[in-house]
Protein backbone atom coordinates (compact mmCIF):
# COMPACT_ATOMS: atom_id res chain seq x y z
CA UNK A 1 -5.23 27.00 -24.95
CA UNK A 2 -5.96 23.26 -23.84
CA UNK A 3 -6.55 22.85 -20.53
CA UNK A 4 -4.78 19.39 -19.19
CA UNK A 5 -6.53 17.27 -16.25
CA UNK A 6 -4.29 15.43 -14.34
CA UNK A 7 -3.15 11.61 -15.19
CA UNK A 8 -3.26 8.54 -13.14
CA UNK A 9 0.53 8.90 -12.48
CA UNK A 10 -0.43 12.45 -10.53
CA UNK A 11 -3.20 11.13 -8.45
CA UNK A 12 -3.77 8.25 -6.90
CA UNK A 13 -7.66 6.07 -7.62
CA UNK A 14 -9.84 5.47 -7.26
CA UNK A 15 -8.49 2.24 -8.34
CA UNK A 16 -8.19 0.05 -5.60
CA UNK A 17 -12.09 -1.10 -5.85
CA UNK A 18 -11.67 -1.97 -9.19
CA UNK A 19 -8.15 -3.99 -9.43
CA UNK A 20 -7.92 -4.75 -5.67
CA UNK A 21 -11.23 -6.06 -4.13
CA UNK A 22 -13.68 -6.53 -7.39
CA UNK A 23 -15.61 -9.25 -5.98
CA UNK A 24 -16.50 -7.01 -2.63
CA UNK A 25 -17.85 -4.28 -4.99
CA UNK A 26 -19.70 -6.61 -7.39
CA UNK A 27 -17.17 -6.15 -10.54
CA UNK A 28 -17.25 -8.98 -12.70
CA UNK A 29 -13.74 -9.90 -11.82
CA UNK A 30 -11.82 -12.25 -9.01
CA UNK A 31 -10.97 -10.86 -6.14
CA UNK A 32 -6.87 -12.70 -5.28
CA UNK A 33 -7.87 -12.12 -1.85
CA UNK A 34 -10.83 -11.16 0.42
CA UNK A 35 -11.39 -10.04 3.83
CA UNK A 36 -11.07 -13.78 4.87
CA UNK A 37 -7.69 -14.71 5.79
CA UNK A 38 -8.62 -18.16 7.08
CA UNK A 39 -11.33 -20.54 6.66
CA UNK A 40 -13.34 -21.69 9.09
CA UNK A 41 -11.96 -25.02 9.98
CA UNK A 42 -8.24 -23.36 10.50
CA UNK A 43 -7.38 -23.76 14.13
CA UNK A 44 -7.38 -21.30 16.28
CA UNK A 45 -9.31 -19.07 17.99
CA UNK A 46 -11.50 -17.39 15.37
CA UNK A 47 -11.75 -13.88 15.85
CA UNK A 48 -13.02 -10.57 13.34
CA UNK A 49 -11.12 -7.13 13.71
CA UNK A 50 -13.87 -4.20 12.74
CA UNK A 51 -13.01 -0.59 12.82
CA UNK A 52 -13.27 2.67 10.31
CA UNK A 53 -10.87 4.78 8.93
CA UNK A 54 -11.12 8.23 10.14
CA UNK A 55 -9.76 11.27 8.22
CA UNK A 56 -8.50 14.75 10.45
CA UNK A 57 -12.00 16.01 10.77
CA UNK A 58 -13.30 12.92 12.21
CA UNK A 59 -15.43 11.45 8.98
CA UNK A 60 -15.27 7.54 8.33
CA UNK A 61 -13.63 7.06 4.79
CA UNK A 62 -15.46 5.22 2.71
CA UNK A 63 -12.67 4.63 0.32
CA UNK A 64 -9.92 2.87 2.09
CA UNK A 65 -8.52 -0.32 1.26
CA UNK A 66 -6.87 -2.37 4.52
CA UNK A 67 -4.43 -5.27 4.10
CA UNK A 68 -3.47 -7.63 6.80
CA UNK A 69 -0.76 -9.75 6.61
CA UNK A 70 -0.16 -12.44 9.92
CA UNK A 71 1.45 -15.16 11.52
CA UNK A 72 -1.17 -18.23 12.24
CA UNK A 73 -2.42 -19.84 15.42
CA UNK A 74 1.13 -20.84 16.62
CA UNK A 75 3.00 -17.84 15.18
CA UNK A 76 4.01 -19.46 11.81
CA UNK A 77 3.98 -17.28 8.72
CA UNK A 78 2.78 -19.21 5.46
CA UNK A 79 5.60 -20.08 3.26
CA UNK A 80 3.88 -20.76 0.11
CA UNK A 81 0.70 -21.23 -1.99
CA UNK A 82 0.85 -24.77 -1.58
CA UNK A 83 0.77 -24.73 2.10
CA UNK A 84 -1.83 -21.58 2.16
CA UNK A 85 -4.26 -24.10 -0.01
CA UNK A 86 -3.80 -27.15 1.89
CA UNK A 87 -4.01 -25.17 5.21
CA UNK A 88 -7.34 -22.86 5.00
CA UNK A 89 -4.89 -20.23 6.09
CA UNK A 90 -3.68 -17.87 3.88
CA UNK A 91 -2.30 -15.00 6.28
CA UNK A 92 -3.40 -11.79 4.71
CA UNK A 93 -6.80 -10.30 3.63
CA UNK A 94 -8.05 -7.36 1.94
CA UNK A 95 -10.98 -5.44 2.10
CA UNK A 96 -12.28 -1.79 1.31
CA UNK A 97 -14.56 0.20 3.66
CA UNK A 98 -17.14 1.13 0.39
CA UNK A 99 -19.52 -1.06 0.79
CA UNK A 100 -20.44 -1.86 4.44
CA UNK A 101 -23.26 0.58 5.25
CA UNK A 102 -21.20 2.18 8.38
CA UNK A 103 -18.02 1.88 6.46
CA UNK A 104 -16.34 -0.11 8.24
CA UNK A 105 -13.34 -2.89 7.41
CA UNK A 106 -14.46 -6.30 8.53
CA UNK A 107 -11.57 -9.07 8.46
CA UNK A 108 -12.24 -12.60 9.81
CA UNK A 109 -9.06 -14.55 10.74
CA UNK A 110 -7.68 -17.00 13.71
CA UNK A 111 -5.85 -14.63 16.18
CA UNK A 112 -2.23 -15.06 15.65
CA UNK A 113 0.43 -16.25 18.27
CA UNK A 114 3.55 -14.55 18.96
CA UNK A 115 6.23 -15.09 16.42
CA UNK A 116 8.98 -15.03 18.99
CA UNK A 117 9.51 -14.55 22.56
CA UNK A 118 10.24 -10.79 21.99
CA UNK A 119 7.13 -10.48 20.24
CA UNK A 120 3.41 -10.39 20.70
CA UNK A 121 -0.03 -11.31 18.66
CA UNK A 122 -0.50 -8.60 16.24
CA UNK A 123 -1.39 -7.83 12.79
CA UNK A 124 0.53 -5.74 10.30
CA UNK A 125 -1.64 -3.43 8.55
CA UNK A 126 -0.83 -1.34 5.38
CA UNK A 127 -3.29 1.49 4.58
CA UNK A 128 -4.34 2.73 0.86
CA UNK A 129 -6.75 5.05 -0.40
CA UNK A 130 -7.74 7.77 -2.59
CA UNK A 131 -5.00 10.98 -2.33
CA UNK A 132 -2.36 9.20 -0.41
CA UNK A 133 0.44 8.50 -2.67
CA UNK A 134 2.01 6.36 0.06
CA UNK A 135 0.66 3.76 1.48
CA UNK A 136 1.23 3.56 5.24
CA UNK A 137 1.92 1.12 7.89
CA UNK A 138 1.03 -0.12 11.21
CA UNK A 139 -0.09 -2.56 13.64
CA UNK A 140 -3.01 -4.35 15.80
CA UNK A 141 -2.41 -5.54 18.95
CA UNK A 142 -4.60 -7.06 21.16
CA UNK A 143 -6.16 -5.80 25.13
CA UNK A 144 -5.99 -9.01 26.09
CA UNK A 145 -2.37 -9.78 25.79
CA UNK A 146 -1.00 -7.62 28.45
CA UNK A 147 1.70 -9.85 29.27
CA UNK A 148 3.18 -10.20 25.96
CA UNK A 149 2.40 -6.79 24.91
CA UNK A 150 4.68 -5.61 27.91
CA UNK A 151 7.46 -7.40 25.84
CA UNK A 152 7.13 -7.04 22.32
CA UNK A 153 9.89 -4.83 20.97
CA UNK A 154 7.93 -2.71 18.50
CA UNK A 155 4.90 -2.01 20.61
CA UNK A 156 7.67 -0.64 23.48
CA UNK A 157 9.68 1.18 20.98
CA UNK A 158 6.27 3.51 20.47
CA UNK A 159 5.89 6.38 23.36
CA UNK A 160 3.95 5.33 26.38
CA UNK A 161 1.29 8.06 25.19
CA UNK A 162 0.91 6.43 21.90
CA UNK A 163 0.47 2.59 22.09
CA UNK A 164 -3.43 2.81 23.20
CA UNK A 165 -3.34 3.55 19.20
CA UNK A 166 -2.16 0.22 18.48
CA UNK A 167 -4.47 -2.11 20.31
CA UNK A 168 -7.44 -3.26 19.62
CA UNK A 169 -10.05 -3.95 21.71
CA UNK A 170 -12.49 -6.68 22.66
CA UNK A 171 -15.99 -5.94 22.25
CA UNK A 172 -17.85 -7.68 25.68
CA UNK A 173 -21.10 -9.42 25.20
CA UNK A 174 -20.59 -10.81 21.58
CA UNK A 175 -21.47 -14.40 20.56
CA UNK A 176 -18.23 -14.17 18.78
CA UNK A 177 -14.63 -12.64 19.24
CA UNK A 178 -14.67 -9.09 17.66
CA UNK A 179 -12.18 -6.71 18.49
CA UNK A 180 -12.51 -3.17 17.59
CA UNK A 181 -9.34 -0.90 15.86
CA UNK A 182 -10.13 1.73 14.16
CA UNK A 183 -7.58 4.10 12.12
CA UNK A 184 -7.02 7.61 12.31
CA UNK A 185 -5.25 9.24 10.00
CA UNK A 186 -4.68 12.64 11.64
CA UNK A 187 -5.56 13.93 14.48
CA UNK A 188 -5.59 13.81 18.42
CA UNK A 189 -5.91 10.31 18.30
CA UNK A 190 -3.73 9.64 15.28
CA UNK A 191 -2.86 6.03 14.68
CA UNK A 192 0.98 5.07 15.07
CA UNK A 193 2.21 4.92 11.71
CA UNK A 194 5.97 3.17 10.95
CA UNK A 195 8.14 4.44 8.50
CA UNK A 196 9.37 1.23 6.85
């Protein structure tokens, strides 16, 4: 009797190094986008979000893929490829955690402004990797946007137990704005996950 293995349909990767982020891993192919989602000259303050993704025992992942999609400086979304190219700012990045020897996601961007008065800076963030057939959602705030974190409609619609999970924080004594978040898939200190 033949024994089957299973098919790409009943598992998921890993792919995502391959058709996702192929310049990151060295593949002889273009990465659409990086872990860049503006250039330098984009104004704004320039800031980098690093963190891992941690499974249920604790263990960094080294193969996650993060996406970040965001509003600019002034809380604008991008509304085409035309403007993205013109701008510098192209409003999402992607990266895997493979390659950076503490596998870690690194993402350089301007931090974003509120997109309305009932809102504050964050990033949406969809997580991907090997053996999740979903991928899942959530967001980065920031510790330094008390005020408008008191305010934002999603961030209050999470239990006052849970938002600590959502907000990144900044790392003191840097030359440069870094703000850690790091994702936990399970856990006691499971990330807040939205079902979208």
């Amino acid at each position: 009797m033949t024994t089957l293995k299973q098919t790409p349909s009943q598992t998921v990767g890993p792919y995502f190094a391959y058709g996702l982020v192929p310049e990151q891993y060295n593949f002889d192919l273009k990465s659409l986008f990086t872990a860049s989602a503006a250039d330098r000259e984009v104004p704004g303050e320039h800031i980098a979000v690093v963190g891992n993704v941690f499974d249920a025992e604790g263990k960094p992942i080294g193969d996650a893929l993060i996406e970040v999609a965001q509003a600019d400086a002034n809380g604008r979304y991008i509304q085409s490829v035309e403007e993205a190219r013109e701008s510098g700012f192209r409003g999402f990045a992607r990266v895997g955690t493979g390659t950076d020897p503490k596998l870690r996601f690194i993402v350089d961007t301007v931090k974003p402004g509120a997109t309305d008065d009932d809102s504050a800076p964050h990033l949406d963030v969809i997580v991907l990797m090997r053996g999740m057939l979903l991928h899942s959602y959530t967001r980065i705030y920031f510790d330094d946007e008390t005020d408008a974190n008191a305010k934002d409609t999603v961030l209050q619609s999470v239990p006052a137990e849970r938002r600590h999970t959502l907000i990144a924080k900044r790392e003191p004594g840097t030359s440069s704005t870094i703000y850690r978040f790091d994702i936990h898939l399970r856990g006691p200190n499971e990330t807040v996950f939205f079902d979208l």
